[in-house]
PDB file of N, CA and C in Angstrom:
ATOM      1  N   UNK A   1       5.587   4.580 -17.004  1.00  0.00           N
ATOM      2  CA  UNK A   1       5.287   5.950 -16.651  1.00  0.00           C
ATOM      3  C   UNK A   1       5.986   6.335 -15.342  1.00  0.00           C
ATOM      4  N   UNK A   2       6.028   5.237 -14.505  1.00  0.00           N
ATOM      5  CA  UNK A   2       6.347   5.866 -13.149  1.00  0.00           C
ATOM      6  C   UNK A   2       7.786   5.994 -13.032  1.00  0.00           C
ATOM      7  N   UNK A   3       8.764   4.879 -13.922  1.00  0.00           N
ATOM      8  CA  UNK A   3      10.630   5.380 -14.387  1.00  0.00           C
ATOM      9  C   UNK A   3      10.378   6.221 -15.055  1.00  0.00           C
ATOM     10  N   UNK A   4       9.776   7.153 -15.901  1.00  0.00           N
ATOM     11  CA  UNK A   4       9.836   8.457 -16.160  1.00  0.00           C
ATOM     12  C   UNK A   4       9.451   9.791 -15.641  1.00  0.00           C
ATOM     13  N   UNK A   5       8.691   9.547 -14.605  1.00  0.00           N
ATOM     14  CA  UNK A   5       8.631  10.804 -13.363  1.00  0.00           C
ATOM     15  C   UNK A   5       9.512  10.755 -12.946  1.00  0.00           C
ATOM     16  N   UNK A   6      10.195   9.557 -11.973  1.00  0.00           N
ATOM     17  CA  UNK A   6      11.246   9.172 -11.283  1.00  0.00           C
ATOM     18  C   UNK A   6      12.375  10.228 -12.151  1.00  0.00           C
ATOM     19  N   UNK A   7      12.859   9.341 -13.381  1.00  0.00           N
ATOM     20  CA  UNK A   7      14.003  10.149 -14.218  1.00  0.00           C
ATOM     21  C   UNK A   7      13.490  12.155 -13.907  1.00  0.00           C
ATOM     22  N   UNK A   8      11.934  12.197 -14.254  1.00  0.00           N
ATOM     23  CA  UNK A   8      12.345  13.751 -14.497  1.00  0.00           C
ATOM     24  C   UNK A   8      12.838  14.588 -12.933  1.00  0.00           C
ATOM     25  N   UNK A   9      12.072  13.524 -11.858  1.00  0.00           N
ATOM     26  CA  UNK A   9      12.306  14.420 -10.494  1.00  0.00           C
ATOM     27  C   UNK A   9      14.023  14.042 -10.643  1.00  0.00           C
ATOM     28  N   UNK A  10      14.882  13.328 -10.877  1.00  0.00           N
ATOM     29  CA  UNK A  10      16.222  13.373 -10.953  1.00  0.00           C
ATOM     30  C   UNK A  10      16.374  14.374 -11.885  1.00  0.00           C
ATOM     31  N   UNK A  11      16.111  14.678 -12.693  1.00  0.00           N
ATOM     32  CA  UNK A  11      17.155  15.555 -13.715  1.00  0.00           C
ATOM     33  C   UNK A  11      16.390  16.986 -13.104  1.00  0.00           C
ATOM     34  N   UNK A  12      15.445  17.274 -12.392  1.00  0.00           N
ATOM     35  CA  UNK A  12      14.866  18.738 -12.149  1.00  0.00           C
ATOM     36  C   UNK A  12      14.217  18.886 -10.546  1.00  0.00           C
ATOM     37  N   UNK A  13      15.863  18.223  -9.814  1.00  0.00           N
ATOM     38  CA  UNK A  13      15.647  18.127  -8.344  1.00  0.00           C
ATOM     39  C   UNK A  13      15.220  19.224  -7.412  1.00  0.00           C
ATOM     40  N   UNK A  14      14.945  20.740  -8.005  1.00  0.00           N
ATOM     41  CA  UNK A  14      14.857  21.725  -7.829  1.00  0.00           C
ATOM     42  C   UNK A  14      13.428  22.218  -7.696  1.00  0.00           C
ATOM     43  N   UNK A  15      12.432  21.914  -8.892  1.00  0.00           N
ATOM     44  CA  UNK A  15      11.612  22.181  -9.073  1.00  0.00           C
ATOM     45  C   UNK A  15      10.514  21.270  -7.913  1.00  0.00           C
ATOM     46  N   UNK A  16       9.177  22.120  -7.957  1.00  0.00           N
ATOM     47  CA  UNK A  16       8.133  22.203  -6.896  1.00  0.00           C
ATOM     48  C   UNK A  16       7.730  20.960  -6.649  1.00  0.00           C
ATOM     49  N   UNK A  17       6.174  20.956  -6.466  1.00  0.00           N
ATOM     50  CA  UNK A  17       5.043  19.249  -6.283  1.00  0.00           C
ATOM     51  C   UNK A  17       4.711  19.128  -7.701  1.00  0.00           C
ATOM     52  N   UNK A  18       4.516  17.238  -7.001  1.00  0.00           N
ATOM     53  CA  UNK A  18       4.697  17.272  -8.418  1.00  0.00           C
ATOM     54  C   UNK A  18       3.393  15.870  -8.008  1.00  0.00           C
ATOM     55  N   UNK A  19       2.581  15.385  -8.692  1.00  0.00           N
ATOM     56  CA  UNK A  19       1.553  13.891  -8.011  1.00  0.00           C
ATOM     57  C   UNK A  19       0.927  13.727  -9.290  1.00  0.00           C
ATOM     58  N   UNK A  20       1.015  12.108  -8.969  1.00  0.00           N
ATOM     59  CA  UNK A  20       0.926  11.483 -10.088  1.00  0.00           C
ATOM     60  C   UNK A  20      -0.521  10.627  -9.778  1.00  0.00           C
ATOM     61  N   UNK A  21      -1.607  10.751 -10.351  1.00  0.00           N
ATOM     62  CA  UNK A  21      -2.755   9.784 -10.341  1.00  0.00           C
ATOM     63  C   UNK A  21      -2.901   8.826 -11.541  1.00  0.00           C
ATOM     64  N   UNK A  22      -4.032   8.055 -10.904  1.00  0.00           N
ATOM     65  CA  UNK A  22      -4.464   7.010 -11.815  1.00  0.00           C
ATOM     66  C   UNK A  22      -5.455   6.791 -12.412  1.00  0.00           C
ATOM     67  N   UNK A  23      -6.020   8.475 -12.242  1.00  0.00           N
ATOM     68  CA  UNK A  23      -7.802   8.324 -12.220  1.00  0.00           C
ATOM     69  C   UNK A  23      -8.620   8.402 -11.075  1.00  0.00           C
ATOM     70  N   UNK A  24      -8.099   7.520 -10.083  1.00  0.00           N
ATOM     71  CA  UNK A  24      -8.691   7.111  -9.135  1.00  0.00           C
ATOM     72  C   UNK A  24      -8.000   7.760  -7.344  1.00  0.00           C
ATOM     73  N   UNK A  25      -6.940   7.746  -7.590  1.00  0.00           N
ATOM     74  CA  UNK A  25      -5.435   7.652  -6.193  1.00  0.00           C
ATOM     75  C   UNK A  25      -4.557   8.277  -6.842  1.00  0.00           C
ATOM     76  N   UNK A  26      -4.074   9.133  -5.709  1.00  0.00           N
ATOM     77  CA  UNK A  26      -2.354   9.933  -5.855  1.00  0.00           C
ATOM     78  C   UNK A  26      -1.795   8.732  -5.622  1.00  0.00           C
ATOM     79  N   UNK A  27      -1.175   8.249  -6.345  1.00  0.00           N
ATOM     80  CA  UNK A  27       0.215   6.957  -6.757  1.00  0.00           C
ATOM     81  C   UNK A  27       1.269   7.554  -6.560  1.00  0.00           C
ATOM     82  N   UNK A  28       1.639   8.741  -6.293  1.00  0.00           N
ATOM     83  CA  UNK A  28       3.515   9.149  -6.087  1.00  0.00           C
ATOM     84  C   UNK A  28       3.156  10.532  -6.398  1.00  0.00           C
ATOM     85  N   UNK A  29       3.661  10.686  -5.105  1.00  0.00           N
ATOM     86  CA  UNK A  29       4.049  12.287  -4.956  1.00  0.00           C
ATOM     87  C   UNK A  29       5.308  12.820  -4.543  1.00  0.00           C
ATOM     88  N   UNK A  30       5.752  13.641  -4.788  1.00  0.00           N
ATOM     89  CA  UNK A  30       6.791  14.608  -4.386  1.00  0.00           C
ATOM     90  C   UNK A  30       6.414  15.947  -4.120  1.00  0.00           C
ATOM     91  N   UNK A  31       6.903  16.450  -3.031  1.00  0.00           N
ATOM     92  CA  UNK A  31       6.239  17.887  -2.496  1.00  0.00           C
ATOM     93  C   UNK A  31       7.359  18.591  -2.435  1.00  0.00           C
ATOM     94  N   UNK A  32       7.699  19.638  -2.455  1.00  0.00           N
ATOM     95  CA  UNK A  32       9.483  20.539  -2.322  1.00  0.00           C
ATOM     96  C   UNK A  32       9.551  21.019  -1.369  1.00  0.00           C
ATOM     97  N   UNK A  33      10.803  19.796  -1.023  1.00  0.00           N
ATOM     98  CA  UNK A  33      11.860  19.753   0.341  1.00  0.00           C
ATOM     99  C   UNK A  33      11.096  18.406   1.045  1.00  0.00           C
ATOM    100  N   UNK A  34      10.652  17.764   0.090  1.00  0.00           N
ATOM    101  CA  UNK A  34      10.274  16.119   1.068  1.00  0.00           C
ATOM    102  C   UNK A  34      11.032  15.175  -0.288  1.00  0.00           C
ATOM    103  N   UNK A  35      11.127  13.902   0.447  1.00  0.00           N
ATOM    104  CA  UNK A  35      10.866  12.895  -0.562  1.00  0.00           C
ATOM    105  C   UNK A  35      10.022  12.682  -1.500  1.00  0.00           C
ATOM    106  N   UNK A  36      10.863  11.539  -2.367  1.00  0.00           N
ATOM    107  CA  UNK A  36       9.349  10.826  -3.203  1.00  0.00           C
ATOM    108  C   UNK A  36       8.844   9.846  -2.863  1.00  0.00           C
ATOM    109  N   UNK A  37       7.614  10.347  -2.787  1.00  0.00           N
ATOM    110  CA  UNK A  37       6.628   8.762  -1.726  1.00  0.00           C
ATOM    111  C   UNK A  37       5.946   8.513  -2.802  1.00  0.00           C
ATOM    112  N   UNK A  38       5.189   6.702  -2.354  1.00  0.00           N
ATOM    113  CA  UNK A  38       4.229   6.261  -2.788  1.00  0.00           C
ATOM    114  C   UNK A  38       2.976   5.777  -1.905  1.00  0.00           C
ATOM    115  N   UNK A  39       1.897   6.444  -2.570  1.00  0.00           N
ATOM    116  CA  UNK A  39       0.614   5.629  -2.071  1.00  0.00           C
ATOM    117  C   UNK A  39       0.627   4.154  -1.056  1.00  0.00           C
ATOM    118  N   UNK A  40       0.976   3.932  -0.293  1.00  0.00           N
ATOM    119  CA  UNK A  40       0.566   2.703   0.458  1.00  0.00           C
ATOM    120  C   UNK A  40      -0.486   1.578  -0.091  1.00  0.00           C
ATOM    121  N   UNK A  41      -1.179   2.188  -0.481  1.00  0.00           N
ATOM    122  CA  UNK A  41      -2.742   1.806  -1.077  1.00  0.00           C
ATOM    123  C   UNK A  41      -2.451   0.952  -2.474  1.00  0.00           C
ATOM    124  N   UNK A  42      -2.029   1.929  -3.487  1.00  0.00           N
ATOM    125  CA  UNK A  42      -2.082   2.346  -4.802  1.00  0.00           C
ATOM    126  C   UNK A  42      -1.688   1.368  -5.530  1.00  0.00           C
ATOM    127  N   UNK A  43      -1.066  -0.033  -4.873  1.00  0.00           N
ATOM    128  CA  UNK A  43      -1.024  -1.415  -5.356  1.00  0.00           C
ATOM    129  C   UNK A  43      -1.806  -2.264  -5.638  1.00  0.00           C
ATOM    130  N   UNK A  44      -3.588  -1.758  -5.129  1.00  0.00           N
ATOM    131  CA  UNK A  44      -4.293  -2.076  -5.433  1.00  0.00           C
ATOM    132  C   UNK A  44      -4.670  -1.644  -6.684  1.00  0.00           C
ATOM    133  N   UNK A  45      -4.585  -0.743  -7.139  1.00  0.00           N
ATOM    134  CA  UNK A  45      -4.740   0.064  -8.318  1.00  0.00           C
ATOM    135  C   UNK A  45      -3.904  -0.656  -9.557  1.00  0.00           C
ATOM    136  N   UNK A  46      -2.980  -1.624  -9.495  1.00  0.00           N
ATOM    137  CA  UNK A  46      -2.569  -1.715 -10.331  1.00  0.00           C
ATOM    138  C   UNK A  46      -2.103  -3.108 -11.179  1.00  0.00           C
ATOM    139  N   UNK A  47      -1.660  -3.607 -12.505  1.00  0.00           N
ATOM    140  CA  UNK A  47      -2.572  -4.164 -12.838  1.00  0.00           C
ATOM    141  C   UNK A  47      -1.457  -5.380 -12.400  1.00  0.00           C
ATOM    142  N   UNK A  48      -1.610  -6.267 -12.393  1.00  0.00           N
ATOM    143  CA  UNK A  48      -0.906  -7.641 -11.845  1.00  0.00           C
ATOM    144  C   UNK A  48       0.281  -7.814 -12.897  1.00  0.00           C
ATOM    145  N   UNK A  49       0.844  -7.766 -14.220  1.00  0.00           N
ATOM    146  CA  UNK A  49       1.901  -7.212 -14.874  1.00  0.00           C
ATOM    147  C   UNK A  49       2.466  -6.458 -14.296  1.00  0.00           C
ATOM    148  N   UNK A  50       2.217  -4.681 -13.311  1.00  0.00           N
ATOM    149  CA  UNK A  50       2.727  -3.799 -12.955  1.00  0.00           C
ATOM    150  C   UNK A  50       3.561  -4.826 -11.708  1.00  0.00           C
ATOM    151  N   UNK A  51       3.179  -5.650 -10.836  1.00  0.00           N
ATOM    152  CA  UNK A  51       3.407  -5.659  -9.723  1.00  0.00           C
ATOM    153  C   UNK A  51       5.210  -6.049  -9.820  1.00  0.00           C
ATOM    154  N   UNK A  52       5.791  -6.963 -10.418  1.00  0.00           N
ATOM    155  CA  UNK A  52       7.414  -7.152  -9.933  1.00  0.00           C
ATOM    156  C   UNK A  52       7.883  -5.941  -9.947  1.00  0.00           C
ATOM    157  N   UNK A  53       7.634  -5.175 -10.906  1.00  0.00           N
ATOM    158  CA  UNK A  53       8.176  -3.647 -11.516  1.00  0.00           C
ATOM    159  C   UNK A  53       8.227  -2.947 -10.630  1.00  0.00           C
ATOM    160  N   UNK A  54       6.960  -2.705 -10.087  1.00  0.00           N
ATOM    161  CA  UNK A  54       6.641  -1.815  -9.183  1.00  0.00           C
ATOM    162  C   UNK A  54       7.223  -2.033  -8.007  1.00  0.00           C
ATOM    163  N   UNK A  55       7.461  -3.652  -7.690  1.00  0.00           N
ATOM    164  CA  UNK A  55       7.830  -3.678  -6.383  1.00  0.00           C
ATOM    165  C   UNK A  55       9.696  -3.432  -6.222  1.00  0.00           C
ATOM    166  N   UNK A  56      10.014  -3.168  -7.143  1.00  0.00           N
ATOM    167  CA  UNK A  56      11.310  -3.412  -7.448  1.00  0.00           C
ATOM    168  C   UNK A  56      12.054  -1.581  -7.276  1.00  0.00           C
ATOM    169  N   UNK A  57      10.852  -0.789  -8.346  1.00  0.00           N
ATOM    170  CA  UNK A  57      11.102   0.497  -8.097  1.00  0.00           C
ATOM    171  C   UNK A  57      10.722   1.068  -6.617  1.00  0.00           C
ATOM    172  N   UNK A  58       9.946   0.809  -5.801  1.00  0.00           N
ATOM    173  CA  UNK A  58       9.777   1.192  -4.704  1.00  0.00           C
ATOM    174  C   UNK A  58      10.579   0.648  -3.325  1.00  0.00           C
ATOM    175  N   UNK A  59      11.263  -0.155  -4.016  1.00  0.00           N
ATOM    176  CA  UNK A  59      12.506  -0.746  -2.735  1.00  0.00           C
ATOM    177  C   UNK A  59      12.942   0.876  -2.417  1.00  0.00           C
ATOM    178  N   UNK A  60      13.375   1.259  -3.124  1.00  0.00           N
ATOM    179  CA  UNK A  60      14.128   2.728  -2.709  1.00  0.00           C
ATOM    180  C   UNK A  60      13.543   4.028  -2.247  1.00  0.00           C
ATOM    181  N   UNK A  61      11.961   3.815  -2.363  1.00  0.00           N
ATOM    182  CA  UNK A  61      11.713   4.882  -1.557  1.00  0.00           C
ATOM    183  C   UNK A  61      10.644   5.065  -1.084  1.00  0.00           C
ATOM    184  N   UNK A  62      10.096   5.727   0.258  1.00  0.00           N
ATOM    185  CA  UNK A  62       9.393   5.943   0.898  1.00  0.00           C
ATOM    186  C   UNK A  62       7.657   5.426   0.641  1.00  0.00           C
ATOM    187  N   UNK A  63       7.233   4.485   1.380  1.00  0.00           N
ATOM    188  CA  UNK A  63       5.973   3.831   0.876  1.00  0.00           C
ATOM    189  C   UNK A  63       5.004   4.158   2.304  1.00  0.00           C
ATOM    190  N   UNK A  64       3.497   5.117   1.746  1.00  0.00           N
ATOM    191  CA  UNK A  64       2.730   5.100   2.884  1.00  0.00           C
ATOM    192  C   UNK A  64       1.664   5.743   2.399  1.00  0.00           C
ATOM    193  N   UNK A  65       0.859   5.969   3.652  1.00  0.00           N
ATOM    194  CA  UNK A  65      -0.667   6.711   2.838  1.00  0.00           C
ATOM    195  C   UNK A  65      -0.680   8.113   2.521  1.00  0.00           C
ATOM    196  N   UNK A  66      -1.114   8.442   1.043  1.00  0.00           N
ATOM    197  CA  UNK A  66      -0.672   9.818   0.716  1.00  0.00           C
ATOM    198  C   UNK A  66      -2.631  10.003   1.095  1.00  0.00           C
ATOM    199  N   UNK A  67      -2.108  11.304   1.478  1.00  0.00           N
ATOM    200  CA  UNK A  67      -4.132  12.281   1.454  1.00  0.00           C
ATOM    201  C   UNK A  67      -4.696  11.717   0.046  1.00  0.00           C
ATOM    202  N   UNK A  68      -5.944  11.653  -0.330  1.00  0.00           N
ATOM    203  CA  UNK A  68      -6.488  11.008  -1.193  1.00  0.00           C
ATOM    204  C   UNK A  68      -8.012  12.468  -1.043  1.00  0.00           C
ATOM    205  N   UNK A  69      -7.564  13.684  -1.987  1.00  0.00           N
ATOM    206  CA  UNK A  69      -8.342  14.281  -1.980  1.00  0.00           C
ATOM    207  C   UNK A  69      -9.355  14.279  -2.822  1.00  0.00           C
ATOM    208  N   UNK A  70      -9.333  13.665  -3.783  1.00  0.00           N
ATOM    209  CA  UNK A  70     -10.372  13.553  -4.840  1.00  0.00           C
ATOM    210  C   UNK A  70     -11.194  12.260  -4.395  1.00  0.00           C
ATOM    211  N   UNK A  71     -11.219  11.605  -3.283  1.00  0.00           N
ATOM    212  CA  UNK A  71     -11.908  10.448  -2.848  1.00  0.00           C
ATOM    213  C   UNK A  71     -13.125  10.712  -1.782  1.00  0.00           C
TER     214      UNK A  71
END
């Protein structure tokens, strides 16, 4: 799921916010005219399969604590 946000914020670099949850935590957000960040946290959230993947896609970009408004 999360190489296919990735792909759509590439192909529609234009368009607004965009945040991705898990149920629980904003896991990756993009806001228009910032980067795409990830949750700092949100590794807890996920399931021990996710982790090489995950750690592999987030080499490239911005990792820290997003607001957590539904918490």
């Amino acid at each position: 799921m999360i190489r296919a946000i990735l792909a759509f914020f590439h192909d529609r670099p234009e368009d607004g916010a965009t945040l991705a949850h898990n149920g629980e935590r904003i896991i990756l957000q993009r806001l228009k005219g910032q980067p795409v960040m990830f949750d700092s946290e949100g590794k807890e959230y996920a399931t021990p399969a996710d982790d090489p993947e995950l750690d592999r896609i987030q080499e490239s970009y911005l990792v820290t604590p997003l607001p957590q408004p539904y918490l």
